[in-house]
C-alpha atoms as a PDB file:
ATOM      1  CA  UNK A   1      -6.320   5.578   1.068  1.00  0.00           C
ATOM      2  CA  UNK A   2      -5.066   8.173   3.603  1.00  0.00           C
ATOM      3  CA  UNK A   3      -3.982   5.116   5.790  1.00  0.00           C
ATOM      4  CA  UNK A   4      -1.786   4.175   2.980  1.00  0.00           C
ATOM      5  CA  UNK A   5      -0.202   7.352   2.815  1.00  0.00           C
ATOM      6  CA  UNK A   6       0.206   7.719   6.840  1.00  0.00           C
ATOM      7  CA  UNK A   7       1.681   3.858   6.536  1.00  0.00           C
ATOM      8  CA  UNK A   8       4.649   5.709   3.822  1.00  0.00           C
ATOM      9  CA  UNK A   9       5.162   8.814   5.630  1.00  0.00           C
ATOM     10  CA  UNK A  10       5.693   7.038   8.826  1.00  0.00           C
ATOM     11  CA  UNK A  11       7.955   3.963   6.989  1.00  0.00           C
ATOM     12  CA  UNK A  12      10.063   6.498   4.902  1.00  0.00           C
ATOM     13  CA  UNK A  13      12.657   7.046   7.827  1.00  0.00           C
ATOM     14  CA  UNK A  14      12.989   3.605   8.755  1.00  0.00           C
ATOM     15  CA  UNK A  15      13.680   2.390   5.102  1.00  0.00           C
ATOM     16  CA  UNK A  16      16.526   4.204   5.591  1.00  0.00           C
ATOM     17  CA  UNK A  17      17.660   3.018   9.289  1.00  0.00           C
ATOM     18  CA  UNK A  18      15.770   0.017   9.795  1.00  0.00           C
ATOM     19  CA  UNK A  19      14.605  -0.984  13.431  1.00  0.00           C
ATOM     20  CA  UNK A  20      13.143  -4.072  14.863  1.00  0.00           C
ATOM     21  CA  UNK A  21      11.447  -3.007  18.053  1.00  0.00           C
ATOM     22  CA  UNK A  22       7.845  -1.254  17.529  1.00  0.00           C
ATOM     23  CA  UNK A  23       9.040   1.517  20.030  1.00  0.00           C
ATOM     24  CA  UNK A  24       9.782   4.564  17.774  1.00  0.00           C
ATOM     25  CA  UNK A  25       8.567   8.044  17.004  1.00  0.00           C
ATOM     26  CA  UNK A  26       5.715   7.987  14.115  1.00  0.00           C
ATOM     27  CA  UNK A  27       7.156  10.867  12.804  1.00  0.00           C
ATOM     28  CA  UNK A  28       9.945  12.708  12.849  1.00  0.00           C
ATOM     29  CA  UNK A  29      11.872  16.218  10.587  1.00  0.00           C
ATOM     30  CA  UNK A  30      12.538  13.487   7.910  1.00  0.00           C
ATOM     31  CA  UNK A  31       8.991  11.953   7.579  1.00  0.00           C
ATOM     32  CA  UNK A  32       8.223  12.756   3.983  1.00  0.00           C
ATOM     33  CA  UNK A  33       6.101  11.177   1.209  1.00  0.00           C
ATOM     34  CA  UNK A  34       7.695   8.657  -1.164  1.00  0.00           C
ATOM     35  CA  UNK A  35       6.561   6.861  -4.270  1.00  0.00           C
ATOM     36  CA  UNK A  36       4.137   5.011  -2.581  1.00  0.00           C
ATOM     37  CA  UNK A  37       1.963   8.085  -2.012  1.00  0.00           C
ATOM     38  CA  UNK A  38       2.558   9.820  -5.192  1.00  0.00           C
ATOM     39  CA  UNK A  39       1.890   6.339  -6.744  1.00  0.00           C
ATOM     40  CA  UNK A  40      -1.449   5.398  -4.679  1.00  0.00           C
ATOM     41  CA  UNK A  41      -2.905   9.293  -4.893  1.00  0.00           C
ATOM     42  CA  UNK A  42      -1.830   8.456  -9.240  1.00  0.00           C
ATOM     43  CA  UNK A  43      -4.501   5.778  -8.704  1.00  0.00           C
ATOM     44  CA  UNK A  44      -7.035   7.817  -7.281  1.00  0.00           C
ATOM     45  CA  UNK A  45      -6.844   9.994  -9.912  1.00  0.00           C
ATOM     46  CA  UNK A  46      -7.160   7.662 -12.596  1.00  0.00           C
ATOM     47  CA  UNK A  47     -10.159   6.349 -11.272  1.00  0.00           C
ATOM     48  CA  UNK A  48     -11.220   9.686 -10.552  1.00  0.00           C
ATOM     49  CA  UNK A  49     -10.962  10.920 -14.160  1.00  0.00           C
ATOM     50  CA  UNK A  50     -11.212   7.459 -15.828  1.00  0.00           C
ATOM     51  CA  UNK A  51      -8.242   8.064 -17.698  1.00  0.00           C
ATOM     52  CA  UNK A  52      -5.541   5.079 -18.310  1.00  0.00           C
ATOM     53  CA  UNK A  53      -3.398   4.123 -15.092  1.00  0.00           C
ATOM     54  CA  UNK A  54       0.029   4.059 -17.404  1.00  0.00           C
ATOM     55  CA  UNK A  55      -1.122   7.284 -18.213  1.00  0.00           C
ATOM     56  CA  UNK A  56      -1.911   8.351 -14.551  1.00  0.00           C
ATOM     57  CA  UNK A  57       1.972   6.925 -13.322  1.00  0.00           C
ATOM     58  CA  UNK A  58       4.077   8.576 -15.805  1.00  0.00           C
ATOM     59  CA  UNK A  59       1.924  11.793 -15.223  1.00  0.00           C
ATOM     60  CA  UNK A  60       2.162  11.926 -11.687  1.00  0.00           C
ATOM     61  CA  UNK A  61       6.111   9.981 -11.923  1.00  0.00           C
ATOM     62  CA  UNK A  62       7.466  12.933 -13.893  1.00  0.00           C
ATOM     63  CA  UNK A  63       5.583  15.139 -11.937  1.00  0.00           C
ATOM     64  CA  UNK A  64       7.344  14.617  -8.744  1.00  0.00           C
ATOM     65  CA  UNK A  65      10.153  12.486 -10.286  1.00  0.00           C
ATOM     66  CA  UNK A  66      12.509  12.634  -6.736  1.00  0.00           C
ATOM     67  CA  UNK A  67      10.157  10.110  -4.798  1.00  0.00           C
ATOM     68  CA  UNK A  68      12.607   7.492  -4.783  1.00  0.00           C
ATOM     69  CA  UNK A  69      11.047   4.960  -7.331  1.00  0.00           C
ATOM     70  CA  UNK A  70      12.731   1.936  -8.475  1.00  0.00           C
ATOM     71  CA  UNK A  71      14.839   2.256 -11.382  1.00  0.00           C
ATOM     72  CA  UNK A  72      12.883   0.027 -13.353  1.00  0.00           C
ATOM     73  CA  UNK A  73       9.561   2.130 -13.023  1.00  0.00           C
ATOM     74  CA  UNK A  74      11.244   5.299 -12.904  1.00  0.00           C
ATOM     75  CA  UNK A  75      12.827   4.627 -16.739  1.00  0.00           C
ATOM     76  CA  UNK A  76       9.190   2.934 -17.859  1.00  0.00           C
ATOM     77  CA  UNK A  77       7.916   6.363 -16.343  1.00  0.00           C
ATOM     78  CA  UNK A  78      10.181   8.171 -17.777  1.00  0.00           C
ATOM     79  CA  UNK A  79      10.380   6.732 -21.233  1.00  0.00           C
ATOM     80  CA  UNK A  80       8.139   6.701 -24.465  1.00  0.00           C
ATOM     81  CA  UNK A  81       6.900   2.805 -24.676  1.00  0.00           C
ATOM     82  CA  UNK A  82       3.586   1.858 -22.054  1.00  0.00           C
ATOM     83  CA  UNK A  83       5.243  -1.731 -22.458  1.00  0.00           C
ATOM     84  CA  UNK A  84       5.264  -3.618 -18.872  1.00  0.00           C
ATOM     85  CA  UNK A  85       8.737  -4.713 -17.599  1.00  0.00           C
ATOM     86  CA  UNK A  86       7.192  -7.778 -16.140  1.00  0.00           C
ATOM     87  CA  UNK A  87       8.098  -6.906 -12.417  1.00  0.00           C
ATOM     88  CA  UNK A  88       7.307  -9.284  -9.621  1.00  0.00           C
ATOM     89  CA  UNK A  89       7.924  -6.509  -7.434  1.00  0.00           C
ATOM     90  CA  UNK A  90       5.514  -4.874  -4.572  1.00  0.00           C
ATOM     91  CA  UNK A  91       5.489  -1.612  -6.808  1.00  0.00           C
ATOM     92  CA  UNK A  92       1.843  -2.596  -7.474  1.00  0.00           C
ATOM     93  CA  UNK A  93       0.828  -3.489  -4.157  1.00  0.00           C
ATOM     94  CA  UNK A  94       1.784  -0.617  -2.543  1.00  0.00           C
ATOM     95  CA  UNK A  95      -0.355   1.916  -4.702  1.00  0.00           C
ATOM     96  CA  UNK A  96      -3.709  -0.414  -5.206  1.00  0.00           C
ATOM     97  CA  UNK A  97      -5.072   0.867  -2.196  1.00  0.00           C
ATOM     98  CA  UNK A  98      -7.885   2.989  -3.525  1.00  0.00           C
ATOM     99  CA  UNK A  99      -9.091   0.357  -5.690  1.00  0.00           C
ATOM    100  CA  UNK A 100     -10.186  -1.455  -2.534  1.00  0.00           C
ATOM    101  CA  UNK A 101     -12.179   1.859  -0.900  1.00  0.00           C
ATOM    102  CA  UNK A 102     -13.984   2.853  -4.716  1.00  0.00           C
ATOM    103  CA  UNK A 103     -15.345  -0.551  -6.191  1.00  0.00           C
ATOM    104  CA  UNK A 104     -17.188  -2.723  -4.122  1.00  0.00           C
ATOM    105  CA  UNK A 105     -17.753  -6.410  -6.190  1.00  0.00           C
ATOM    106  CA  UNK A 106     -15.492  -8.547  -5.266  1.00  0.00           C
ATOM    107  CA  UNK A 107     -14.624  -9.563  -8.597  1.00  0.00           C
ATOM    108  CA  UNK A 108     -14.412  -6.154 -10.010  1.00  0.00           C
ATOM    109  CA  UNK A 109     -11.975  -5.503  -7.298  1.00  0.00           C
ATOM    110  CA  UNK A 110      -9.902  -8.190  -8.877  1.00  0.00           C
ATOM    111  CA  UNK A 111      -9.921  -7.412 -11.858  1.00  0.00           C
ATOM    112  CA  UNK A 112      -9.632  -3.901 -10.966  1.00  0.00           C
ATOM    113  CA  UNK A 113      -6.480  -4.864  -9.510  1.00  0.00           C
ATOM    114  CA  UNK A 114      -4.710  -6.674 -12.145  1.00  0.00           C
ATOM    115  CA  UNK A 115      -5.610  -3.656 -14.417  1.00  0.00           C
ATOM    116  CA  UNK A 116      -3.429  -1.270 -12.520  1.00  0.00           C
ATOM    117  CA  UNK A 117      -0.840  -3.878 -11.924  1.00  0.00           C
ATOM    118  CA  UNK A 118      -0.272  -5.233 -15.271  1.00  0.00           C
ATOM    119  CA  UNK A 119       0.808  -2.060 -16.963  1.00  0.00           C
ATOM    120  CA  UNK A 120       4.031  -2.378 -15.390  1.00  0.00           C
ATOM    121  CA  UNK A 121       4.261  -5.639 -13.500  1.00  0.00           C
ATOM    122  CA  UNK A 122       2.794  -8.082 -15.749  1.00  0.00           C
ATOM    123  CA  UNK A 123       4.950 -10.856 -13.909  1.00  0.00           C
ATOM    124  CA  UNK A 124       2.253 -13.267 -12.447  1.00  0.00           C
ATOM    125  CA  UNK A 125       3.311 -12.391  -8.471  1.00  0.00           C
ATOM    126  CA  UNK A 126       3.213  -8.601  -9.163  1.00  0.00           C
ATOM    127  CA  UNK A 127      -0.029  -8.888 -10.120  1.00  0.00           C
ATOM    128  CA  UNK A 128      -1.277 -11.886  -7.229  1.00  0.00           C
ATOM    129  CA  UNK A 129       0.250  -8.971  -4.730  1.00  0.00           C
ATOM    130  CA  UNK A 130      -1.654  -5.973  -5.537  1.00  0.00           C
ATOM    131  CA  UNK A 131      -5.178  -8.358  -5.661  1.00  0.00           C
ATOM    132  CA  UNK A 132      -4.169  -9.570  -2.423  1.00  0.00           C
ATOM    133  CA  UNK A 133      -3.953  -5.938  -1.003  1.00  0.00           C
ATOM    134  CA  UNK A 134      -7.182  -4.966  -2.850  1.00  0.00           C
ATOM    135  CA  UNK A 135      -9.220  -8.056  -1.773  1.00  0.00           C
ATOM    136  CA  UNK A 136      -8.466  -7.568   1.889  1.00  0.00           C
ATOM    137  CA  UNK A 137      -9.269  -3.708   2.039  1.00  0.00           C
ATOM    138  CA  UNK A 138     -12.853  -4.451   0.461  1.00  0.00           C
ATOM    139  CA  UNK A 139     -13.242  -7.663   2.537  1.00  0.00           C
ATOM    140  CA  UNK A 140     -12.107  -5.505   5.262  1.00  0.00           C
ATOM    141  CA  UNK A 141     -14.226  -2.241   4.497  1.00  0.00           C
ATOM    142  CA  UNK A 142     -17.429  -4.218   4.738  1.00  0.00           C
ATOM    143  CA  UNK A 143     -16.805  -5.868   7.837  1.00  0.00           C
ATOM    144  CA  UNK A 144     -15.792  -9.128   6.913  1.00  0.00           C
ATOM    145  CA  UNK A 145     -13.795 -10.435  10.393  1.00  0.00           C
ATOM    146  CA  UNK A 146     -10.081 -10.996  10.433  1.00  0.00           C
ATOM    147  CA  UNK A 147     -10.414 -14.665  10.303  1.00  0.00           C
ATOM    148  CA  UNK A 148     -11.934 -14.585   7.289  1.00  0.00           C
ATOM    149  CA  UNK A 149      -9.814 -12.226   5.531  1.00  0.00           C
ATOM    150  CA  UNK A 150      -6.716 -14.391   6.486  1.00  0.00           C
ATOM    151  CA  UNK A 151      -8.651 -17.829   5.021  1.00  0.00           C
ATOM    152  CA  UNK A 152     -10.009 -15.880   1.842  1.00  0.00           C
ATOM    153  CA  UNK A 153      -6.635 -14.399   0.849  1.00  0.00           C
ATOM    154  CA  UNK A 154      -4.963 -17.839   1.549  1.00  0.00           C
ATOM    155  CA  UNK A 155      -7.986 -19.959  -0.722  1.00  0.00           C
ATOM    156  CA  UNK A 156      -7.389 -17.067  -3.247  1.00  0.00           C
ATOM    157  CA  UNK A 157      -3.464 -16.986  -3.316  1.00  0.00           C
ATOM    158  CA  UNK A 158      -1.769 -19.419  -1.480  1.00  0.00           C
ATOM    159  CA  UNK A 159       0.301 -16.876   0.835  1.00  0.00           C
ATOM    160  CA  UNK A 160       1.350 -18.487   3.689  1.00  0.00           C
ATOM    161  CA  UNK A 161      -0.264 -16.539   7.072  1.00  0.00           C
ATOM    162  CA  UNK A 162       0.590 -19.737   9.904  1.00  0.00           C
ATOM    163  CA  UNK A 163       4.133 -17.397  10.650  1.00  0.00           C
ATOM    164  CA  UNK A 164       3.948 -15.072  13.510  1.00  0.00           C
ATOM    165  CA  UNK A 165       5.465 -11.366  13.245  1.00  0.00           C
ATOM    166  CA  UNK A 166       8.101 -12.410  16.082  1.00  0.00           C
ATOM    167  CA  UNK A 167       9.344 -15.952  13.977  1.00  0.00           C
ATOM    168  CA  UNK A 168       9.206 -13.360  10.773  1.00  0.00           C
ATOM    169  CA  UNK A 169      11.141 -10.175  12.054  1.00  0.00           C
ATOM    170  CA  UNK A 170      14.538 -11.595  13.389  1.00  0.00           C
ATOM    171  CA  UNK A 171      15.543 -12.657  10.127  1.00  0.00           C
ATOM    172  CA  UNK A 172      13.168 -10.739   8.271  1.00  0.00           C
ATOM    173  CA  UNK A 173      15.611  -8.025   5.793  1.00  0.00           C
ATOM    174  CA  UNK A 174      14.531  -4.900   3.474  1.00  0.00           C
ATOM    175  CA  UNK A 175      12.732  -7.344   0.411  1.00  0.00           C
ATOM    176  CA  UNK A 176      11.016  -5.792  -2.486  1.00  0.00           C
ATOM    177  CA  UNK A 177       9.474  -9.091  -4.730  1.00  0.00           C
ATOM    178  CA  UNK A 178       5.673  -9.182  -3.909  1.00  0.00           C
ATOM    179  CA  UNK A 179       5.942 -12.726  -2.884  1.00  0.00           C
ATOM    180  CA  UNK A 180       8.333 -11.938   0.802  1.00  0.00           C
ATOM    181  CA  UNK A 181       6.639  -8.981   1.260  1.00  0.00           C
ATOM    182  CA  UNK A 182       2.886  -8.773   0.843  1.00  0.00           C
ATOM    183  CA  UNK A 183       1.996 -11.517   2.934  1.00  0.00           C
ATOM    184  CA  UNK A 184       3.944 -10.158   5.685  1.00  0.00           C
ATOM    185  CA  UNK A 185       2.614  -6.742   5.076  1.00  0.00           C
ATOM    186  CA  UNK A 186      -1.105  -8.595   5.111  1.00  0.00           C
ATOM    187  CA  UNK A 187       0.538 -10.453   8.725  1.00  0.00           C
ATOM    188  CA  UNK A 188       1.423  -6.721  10.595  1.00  0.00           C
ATOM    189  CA  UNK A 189      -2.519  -6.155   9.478  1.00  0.00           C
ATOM    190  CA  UNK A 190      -3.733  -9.178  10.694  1.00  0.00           C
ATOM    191  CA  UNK A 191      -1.709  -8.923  14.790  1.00  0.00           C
ATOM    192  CA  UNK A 192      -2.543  -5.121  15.275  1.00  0.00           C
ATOM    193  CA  UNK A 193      -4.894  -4.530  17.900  1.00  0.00           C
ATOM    194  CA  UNK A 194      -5.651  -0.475  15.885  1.00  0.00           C
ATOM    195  CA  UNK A 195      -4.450   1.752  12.856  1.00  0.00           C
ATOM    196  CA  UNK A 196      -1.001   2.565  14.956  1.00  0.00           C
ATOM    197  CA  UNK A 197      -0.403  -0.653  15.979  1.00  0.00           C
ATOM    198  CA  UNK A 198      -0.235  -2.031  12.210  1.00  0.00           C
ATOM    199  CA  UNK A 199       2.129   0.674  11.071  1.00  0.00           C
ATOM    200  CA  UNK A 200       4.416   0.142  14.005  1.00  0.00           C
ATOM    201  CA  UNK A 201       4.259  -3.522  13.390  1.00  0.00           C
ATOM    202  CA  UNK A 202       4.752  -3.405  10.035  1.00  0.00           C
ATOM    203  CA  UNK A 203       8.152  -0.893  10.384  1.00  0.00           C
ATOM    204  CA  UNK A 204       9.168  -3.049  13.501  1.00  0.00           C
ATOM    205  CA  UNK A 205      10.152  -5.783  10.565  1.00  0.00           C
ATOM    206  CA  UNK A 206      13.304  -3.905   9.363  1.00  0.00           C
ATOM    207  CA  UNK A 207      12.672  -3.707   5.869  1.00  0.00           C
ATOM    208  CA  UNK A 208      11.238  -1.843   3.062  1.00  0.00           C
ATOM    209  CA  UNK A 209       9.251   0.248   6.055  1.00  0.00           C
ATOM    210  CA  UNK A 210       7.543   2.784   4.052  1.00  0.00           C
ATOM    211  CA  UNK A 211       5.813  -0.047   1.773  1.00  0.00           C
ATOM    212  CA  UNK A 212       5.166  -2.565   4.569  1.00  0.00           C
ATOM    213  CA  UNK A 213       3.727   0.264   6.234  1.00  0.00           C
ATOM    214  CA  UNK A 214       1.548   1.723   3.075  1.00  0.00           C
ATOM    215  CA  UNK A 215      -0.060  -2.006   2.891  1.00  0.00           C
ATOM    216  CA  UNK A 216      -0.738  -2.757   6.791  1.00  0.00           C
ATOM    217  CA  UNK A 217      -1.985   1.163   6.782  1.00  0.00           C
ATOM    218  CA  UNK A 218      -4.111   1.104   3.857  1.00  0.00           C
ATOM    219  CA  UNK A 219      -5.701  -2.181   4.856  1.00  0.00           C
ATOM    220  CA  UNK A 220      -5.731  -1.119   8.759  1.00  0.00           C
ATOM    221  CA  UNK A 221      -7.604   2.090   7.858  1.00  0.00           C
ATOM    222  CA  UNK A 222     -10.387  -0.303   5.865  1.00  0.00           C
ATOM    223  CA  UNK A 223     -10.878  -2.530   8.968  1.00  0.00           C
ATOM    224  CA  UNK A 224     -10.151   0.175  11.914  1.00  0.00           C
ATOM    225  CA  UNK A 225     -12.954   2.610  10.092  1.00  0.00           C
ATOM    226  CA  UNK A 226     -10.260   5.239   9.266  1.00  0.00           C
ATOM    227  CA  UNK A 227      -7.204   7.055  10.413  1.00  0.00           C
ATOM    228  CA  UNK A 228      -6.596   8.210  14.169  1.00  0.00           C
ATOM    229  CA  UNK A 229      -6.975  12.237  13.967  1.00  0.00           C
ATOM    230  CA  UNK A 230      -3.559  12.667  14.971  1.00  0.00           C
ATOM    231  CA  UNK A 231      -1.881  10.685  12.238  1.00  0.00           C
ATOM    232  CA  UNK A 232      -3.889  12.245   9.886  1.00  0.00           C
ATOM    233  CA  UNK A 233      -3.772  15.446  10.453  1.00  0.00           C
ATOM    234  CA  UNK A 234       0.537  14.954  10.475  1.00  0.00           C
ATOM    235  CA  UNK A 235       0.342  12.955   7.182  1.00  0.00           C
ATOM    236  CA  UNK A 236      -1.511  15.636   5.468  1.00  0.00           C
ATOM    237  CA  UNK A 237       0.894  18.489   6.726  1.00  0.00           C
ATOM    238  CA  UNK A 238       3.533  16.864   4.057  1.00  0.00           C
ATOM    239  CA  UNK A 239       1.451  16.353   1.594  1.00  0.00           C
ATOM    240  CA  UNK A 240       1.037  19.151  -1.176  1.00  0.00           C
ATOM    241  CA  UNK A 241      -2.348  20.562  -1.813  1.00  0.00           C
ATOM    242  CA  UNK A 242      -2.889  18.687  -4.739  1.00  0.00           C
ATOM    243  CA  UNK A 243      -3.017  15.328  -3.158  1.00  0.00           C
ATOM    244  CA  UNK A 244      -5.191  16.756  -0.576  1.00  0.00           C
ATOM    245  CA  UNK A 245      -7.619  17.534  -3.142  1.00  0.00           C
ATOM    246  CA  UNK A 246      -7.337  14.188  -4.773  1.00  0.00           C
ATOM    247  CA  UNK A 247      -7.974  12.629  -1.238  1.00  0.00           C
ATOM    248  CA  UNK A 248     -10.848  14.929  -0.215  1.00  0.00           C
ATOM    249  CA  UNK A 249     -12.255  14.094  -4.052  1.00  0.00           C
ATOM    250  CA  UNK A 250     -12.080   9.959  -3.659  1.00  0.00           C
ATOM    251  CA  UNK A 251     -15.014   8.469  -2.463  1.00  0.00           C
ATOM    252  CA  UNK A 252     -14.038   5.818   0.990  1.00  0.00           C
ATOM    253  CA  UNK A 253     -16.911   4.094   2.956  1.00  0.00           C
ATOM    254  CA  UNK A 254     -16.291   2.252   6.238  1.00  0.00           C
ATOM    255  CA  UNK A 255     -18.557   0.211   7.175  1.00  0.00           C
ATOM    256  CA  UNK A 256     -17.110   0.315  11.204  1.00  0.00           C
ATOM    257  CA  UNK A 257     -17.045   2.674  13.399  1.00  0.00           C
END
């Protein structure tokens, strides 16, 4: 989950000024949480407390209501009706991550998943994205090689994973649907070598940085067996103390070392 939130803090400059070389500070005076981590540490505490997740988001949404959400979430958050907007964005996606580190079953992952997705996008590819993400931190948090990651994801969802991050990035532009984003997100995962190398890869695209970057670091962290010290101990400098609770609170196994 943390790797999630170090993917954000890192992206959340480069949203803003895209790059496309994997040469760049991780973090710099601007480095801040965005939705992504308010959204992802709103899991956590859902499962934490086993209250609804629609309740959870528009808690923790009006909460810290400058995060830079989308407008569609941010007037779901903000309104009275827990009625989906059918999004087929990466929204969900990009705050599953802790579903992946606290159930284990397959299968309840999934469903798991498509519970936290659906109550706000109920489109078919916002869900498939935020399973996707789910299914390869638990494949990835028990050890399950890269190989097999790649071909389970692919059986499972039909993303396409044959496309190298240097054919994707020349063309590749800031994309929100699930469907141009996740699989390339799952991609800067599947070429890093560590944790750092997925986050730079994944803001090296020149898109929607700080939620490429929450996907490849949340799913990095599973497979890598954590979060380098120094990236940690950065990300959790900007986070308030309440989300440092939540973290310390949310049970993650790793399964490497």
């Amino acid at each position: 989950m943390l790797g999630a939130i170090a993917g954000d803090i890192i992206g959340s400059f480069y949203e803003r000024a895209p790059i496309k070389t994997k040469m760049f500070p991780l973090f710099s005076y601007r480095s801040t949480f965005t939705d992504d981590t308010v959204l992802t540490v709103a899991t956590a505490y859902a499962i934490n407390n086993e209250i609804g997740y629609a309740e959870a988001y528009k808690q923790f949404a009006r909460k810290y209501p400058d995060a830079g959400y989308g407008g569609s979430f941010l007037k779901w958050a903000m309104g009275s009706s827990d009625e989906p907007y059918n999004s087929w964005g990466n929204g969900a996606a990009m705050r599953v991550s802790p579903i992946g580190f606290m159930f284990n079953d397959i299968d309840e992952v999934l469903a798991e998943a498509k519970k936290s997705a659906e109550v706000t996008h109920d489109h078919p590819e916002g869900i498939k994205g935020a399973q996707a993400v789910a299914l390869a931190i638990v494949l990835a948090r028990n050890g399950e090689s890269k190989e097999f990651i790649k071909q389970l994801i692919t059986e499972q969802f039909g993303y396409d994973f044959t496309r190298t991050l240097d054919e994707i990035r020349p063309a590749y532009s800031f994309e929100v649907s699930a469907q141009k984003s996740v699989p390339e997100a799952i991609i800067c995962f599947l070429e890093s070598t560590n944790f750092e190398d997925a986050i730079r890869n994944a803001v090296s695209l020149g898109g929607d940085a700080d939620t490429m970057a929450c996907i490849a670091g949340g799913i990095a962290e599973a497979f890598y067996g954590g979060v380098p010290d120094k990236i940690a101990a950065s990300a959790k400098e900007l986070l308030p103390a309440e989300f440092i609770d939540i973290l310390v609170l949310t049970p993650v196994k790793h399964s490497r070392t």
